[in-house]
N, C-alpha and C. Protein backbone atom coordinates (compact mmCIF):
# COMPACT_ATOMS: atom_id res chain seq x y z
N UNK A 1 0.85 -1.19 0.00
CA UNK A 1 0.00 0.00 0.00
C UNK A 1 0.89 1.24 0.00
N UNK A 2 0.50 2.26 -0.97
CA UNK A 2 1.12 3.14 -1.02
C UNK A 2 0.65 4.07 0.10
N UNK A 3 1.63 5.62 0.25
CA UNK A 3 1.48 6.58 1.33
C UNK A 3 0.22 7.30 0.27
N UNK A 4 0.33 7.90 -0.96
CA UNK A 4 -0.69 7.94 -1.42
C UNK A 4 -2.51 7.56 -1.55
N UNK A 5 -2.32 6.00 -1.62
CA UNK A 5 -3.50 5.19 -1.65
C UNK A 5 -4.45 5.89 0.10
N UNK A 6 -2.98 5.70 1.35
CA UNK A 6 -3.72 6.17 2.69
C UNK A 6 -4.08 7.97 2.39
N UNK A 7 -3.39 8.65 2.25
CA UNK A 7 -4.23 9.64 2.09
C UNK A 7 -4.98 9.76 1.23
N UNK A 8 -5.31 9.65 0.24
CA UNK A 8 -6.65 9.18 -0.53
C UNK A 8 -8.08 8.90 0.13
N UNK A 9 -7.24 8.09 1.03
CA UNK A 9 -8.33 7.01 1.60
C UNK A 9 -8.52 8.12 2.95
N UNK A 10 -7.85 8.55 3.37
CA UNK A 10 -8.27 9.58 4.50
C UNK A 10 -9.04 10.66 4.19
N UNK A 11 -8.59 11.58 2.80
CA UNK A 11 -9.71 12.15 2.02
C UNK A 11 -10.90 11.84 1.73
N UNK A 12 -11.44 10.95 1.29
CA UNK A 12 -12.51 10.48 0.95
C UNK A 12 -13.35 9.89 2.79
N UNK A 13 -12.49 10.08 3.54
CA UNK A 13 -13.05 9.63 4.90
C UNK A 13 -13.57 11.26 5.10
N UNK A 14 -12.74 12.02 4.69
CA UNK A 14 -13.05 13.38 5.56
C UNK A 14 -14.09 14.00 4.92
N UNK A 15 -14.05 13.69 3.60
CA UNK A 15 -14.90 14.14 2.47
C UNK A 15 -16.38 13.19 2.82
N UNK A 16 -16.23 12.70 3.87
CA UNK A 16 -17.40 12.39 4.36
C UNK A 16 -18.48 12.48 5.74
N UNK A 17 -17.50 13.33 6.54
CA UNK A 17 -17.69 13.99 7.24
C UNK A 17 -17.72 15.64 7.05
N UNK A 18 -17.39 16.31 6.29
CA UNK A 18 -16.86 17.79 5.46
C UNK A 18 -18.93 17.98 5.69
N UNK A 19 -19.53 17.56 5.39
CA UNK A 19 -20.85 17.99 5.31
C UNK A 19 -21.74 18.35 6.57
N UNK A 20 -21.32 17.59 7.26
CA UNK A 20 -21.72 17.28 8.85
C UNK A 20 -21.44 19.03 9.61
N UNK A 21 -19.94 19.04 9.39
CA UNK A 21 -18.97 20.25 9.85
C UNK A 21 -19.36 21.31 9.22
N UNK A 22 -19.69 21.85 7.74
CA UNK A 22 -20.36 22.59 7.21
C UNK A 22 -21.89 22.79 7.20
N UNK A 23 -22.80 21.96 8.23
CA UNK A 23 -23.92 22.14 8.43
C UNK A 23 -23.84 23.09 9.56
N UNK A 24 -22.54 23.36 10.06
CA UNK A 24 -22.60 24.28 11.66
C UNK A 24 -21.47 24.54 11.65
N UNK A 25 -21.67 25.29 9.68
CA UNK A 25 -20.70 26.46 9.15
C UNK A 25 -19.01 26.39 9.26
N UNK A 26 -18.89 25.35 10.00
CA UNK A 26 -17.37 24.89 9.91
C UNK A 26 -16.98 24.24 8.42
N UNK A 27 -15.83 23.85 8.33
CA UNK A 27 -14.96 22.86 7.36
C UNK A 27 -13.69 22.56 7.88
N UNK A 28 -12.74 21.19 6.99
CA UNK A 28 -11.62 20.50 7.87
C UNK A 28 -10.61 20.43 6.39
N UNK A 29 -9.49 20.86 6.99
CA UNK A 29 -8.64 20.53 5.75
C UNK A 29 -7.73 20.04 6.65
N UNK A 30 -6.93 18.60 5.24
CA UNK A 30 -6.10 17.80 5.68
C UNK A 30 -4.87 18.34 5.71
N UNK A 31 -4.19 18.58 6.56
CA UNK A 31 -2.77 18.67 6.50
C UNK A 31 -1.63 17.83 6.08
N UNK A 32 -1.37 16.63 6.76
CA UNK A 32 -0.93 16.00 6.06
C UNK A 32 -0.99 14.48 6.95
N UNK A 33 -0.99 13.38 6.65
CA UNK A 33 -0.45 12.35 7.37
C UNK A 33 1.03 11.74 7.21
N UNK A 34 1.40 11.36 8.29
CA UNK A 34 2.96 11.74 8.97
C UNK A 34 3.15 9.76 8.65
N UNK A 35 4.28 9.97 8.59
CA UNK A 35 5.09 8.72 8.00
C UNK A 35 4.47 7.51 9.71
N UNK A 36 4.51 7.67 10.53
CA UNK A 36 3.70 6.98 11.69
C UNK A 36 2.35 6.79 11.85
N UNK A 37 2.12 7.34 10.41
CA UNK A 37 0.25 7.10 10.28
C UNK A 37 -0.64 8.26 11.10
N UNK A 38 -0.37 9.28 11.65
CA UNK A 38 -0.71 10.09 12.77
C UNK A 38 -1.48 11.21 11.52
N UNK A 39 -2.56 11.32 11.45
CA UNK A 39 -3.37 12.36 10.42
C UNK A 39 -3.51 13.96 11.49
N UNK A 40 -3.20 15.10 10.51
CA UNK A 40 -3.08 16.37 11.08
C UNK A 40 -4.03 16.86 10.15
N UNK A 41 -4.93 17.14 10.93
CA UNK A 41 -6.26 18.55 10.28
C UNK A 41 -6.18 19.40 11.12
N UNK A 42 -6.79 20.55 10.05
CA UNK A 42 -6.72 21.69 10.57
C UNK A 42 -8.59 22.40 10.53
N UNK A 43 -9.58 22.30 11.57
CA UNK A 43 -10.46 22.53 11.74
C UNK A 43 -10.66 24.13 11.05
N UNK A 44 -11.92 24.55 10.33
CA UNK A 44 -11.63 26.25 9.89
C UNK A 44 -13.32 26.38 10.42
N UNK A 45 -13.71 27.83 9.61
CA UNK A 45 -14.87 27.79 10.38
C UNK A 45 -15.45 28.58 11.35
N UNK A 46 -16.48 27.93 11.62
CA UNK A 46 -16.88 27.92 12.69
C UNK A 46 -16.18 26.88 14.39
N UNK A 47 -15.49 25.85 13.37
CA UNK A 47 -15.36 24.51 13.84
C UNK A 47 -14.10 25.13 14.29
N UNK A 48 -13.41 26.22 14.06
CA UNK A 48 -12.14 26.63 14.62
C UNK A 48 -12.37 27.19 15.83
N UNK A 49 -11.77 26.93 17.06
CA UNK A 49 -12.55 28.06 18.67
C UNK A 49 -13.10 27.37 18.77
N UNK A 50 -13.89 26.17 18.44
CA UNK A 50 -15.31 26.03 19.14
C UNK A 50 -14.91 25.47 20.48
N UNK A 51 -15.52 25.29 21.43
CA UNK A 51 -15.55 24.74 22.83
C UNK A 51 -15.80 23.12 22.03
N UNK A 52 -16.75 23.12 21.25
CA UNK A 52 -16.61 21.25 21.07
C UNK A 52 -15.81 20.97 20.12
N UNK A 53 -15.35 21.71 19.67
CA UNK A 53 -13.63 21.29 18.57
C UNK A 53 -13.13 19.48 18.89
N UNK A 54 -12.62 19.44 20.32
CA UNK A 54 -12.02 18.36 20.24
C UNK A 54 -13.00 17.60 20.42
N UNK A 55 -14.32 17.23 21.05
CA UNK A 55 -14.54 16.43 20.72
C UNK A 55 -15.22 16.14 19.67
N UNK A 56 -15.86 16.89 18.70
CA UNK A 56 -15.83 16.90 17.10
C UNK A 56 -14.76 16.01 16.42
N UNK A 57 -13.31 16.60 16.84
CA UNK A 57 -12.48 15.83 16.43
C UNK A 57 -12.36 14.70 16.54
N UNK A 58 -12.33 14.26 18.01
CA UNK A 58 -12.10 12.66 18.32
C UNK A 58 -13.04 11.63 18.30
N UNK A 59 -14.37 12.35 18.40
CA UNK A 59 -15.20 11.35 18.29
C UNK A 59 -16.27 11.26 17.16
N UNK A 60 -15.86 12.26 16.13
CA UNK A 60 -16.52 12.73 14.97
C UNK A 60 -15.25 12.04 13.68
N UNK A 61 -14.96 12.92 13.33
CA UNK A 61 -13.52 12.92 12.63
C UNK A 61 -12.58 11.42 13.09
N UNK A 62 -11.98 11.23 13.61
CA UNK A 62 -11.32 10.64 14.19
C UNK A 62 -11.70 8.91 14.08
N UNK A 63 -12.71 9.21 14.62
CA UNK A 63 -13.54 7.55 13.80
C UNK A 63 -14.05 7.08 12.98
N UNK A 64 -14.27 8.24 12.42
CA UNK A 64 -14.70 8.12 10.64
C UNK A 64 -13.48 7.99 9.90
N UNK A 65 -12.54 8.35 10.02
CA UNK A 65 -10.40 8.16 9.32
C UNK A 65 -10.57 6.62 9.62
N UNK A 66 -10.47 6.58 11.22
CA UNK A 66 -10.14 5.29 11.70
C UNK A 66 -11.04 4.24 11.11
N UNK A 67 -12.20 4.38 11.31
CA UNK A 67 -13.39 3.29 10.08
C UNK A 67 -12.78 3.02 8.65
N UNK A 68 -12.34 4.19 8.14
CA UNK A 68 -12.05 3.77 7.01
C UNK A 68 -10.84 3.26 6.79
N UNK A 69 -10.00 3.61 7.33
CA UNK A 69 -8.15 3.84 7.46
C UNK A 69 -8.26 3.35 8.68
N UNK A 70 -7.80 1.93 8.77
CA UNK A 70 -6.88 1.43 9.54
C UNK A 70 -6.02 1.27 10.34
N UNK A 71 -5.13 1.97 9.14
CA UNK A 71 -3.51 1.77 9.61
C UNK A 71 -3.36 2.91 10.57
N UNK A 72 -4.41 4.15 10.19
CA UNK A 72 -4.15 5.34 10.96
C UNK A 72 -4.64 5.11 13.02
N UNK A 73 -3.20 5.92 13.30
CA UNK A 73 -3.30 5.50 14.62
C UNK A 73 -3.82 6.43 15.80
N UNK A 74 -4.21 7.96 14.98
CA UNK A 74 -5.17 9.25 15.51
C UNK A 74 -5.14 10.19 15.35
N UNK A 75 -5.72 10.72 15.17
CA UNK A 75 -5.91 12.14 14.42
C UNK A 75 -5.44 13.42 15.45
N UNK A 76 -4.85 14.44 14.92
CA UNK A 76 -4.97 15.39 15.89
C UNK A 76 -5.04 16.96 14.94
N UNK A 77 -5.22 17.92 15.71
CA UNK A 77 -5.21 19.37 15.04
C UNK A 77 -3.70 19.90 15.27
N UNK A 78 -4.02 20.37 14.30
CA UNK A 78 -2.55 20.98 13.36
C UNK A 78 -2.48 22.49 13.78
């Protein structure tokens, strides 16, 4: 498996959550995922500041990567 194929595959994870986050005017761009599998987004938005940011992140985001992507071992903000 390429490093490619996983971010791909993390895109299309986020790109599936991106709607959720833009219903309450936020959006998430990928930064990058790190050679240890560790995915860095960067919350914008509304979703930036928010008081529920992290857990948006970890229990929103975070398990939707991990559902799809595997190998990835957790997400954090960038």
């Amino acid at each position: 498996m390429t490093d490619k194929s996983i971010k791909d595959r993390v895109s299309k994870a986020l790109e599936r959550v991106r709607p959720y986050l833009q219903s309450d005017g936020g959006d998430i761009d990928l930064v990058e995922v790190s050679d240890d599998m560790i995915v860095k987004v960067k919350l914008t938005g509304a979703c930036h500041g928010c008081p529920y940011s992290m857990q948006t992140l970890k229990a929103g985001v975070e398990q939707a990567i991990m559902r799809e992507v595997p190998e990835i071992k957790r997400v954090i903000s960038a």
